[in-house]
Protein backbone atom coordinates (compact mmCIF):
# COMPACT_ATOMS: atom_id res chain seq x y z
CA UNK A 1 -1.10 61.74 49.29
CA UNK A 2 -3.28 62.06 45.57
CA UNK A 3 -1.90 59.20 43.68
CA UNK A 4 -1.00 60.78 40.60
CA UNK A 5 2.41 61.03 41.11
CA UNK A 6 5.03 58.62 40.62
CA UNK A 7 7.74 59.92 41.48
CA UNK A 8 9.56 61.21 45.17
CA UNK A 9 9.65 64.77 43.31
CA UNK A 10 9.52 66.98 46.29
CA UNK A 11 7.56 69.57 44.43
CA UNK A 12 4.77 67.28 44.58
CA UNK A 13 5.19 66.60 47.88
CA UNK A 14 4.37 70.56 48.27
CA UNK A 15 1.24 70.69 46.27
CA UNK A 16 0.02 67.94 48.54
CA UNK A 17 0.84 69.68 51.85
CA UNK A 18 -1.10 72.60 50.65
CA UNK A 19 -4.35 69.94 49.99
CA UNK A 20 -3.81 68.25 52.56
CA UNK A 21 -3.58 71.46 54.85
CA UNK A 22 -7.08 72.43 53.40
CA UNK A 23 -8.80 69.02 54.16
CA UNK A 24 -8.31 68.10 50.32
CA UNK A 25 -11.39 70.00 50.03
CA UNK A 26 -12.59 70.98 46.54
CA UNK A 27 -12.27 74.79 47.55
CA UNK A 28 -8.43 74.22 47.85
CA UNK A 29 -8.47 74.30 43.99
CA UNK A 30 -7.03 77.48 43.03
CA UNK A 31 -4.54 77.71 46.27
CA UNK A 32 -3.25 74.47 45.16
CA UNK A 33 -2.88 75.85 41.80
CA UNK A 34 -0.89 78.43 42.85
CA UNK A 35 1.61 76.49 45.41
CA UNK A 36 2.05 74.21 42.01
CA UNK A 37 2.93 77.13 40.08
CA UNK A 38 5.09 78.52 42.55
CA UNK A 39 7.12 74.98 43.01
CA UNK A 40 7.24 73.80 38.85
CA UNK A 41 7.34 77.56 37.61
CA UNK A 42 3.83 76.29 35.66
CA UNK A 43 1.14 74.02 35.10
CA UNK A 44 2.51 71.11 33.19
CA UNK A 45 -0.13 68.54 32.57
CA UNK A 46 1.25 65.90 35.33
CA UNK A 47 0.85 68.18 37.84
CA UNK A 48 -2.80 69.19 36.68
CA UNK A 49 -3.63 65.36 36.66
CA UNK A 50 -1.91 65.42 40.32
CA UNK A 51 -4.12 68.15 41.59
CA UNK A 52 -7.51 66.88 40.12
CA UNK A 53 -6.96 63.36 42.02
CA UNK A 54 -5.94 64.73 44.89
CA UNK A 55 -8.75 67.35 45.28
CA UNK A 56 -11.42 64.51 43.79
CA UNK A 57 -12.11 66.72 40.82
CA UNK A 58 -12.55 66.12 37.17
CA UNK A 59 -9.58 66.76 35.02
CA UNK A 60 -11.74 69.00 33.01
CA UNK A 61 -12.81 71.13 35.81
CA UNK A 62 -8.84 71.52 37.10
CA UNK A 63 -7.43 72.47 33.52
CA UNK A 64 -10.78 75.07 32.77
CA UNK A 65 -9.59 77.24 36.59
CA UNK A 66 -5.97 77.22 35.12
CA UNK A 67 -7.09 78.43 31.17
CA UNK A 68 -9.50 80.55 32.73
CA UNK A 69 -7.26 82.76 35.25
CA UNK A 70 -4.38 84.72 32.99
CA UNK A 71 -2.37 84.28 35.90
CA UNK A 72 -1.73 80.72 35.55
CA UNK A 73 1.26 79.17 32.85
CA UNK A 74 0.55 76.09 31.12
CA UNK A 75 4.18 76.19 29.70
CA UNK A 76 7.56 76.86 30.98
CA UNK A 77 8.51 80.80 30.71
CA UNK A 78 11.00 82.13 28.92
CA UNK A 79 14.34 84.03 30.69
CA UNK A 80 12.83 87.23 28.94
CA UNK A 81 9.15 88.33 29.05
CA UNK A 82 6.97 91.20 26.83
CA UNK A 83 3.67 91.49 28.03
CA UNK A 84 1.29 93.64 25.82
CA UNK A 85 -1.19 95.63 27.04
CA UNK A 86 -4.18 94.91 24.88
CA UNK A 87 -7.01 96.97 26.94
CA UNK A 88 -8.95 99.82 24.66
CA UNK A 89 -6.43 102.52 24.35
CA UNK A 90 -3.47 100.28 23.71
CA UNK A 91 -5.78 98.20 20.84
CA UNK A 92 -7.04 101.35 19.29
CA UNK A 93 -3.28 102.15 19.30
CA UNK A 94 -2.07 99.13 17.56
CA UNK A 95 -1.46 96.40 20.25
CA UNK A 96 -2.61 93.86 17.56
CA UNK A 97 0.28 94.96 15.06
CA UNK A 98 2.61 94.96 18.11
CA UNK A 99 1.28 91.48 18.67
CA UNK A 100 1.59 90.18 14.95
CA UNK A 101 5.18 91.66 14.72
CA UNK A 102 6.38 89.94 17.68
CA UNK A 103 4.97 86.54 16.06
CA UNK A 104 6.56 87.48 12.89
CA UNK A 105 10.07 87.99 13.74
CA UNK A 106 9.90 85.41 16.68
CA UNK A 107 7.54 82.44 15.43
CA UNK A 108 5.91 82.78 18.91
CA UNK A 109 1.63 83.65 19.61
CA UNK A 110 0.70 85.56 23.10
CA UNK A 111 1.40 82.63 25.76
CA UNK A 112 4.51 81.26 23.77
CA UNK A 113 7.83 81.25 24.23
CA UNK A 114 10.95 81.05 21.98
CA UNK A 115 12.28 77.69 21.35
CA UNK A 116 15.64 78.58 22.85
CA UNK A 117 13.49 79.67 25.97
CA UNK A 118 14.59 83.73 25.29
CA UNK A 119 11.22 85.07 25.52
CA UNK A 120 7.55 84.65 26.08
CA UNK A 121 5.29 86.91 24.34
CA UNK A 122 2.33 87.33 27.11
CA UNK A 123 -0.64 90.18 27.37
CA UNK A 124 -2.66 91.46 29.87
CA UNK A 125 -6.13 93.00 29.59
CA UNK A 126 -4.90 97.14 30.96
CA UNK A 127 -1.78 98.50 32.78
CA UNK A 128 -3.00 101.62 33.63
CA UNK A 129 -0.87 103.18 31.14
CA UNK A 130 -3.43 104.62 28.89
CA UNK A 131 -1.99 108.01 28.17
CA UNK A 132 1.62 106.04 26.44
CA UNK A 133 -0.35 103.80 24.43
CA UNK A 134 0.88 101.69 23.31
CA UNK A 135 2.60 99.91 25.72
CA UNK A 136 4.66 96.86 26.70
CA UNK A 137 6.62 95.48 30.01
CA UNK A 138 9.98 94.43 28.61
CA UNK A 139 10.94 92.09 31.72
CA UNK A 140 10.21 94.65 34.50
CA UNK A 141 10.60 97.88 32.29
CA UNK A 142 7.31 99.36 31.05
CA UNK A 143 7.66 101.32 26.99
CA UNK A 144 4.87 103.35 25.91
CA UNK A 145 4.10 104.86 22.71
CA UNK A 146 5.41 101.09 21.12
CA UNK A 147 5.25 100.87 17.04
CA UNK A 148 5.97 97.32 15.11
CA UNK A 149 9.85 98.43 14.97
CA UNK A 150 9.68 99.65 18.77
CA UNK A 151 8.57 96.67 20.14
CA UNK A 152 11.25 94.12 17.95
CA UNK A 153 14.19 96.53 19.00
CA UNK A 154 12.98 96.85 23.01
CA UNK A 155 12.46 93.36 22.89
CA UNK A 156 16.24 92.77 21.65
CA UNK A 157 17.95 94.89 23.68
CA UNK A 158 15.72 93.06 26.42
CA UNK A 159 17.60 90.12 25.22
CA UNK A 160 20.97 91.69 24.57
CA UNK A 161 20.89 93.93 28.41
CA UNK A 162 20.48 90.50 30.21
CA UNK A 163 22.72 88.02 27.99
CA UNK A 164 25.59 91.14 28.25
């Protein structure tokens, strides 16, 4: 088992069964990403550190796969999530004001969450949803045709629907 841990966390106990099931090979990178996100919920640092000694790979090289991929969470996720669309038709739109509204009234950037752990502001590059630009997933419930005020009262009754 890498030696990074030092703890009898069973979670890291996982993340080495999946190395060790791929020969600890440096290809195993990304599925061993994945099982760690699966088991922890996200990347915390530790685990990263975990992962890069047991794979034999630079720290460096481990934390540049999980920026690079949007899939991957470097920080726990809120209860609540709004995910932006921020491809062509939802920018031309006003995904940046939809973006800089949910910062103002929440103190949060894209890849944040609330410090009560209510919601993470996320984006992604294009839902498909072109023709209701702008749009947002509110949890699992796309909105189109999102304004500043749209997207602060969707993302409270978000909040409101589940804490009801």
């Amino acid at each position: 088992m890498a030696e990074a841990t030092t703890t009898q966390d069973t979670r890291y106990k996982q993340v080495d069964r999946t190395m060790r099931k791929l020969g600890y090979d440096k290809s195993a990178l990304i599925e061993s990403l994945h099982t760690a996100q699966e088991v922890f919920g996200y990347l915390e640092n530790d685990v990263l550190k975990f992962i890069a000694a047991g794979l034999k790979l630079p720290q460096s090289k481990v934390f540049g796969v999980a920026t690079f991929y949007h899939f991957f969470q470097l920080k726990p996720k809120g209860k609540h999530a709004c995910v932006v669309c921020t491809g062509t038709a939802c920018y031309i739109k006003g995904a940046n004001r939809l973006i800089e509204a949910m910062e103002k009234r929440y103190g949060i950037k894209p890849g944040e969450t609330t410090e009560d752990g209510e919601i993470s502001l996320l984006t992604a590059r294009c839902f498909g949803s072109c023709s209701l630009a702008a749009v947002a997933v509110f949890d699992k419930r796309t909105v189109g045709y999102l304004d500043e005020t749209k997207i602060i009262e969707e993302s409270e009754r978000m909040r409101n629907v589940a804490n009801a």
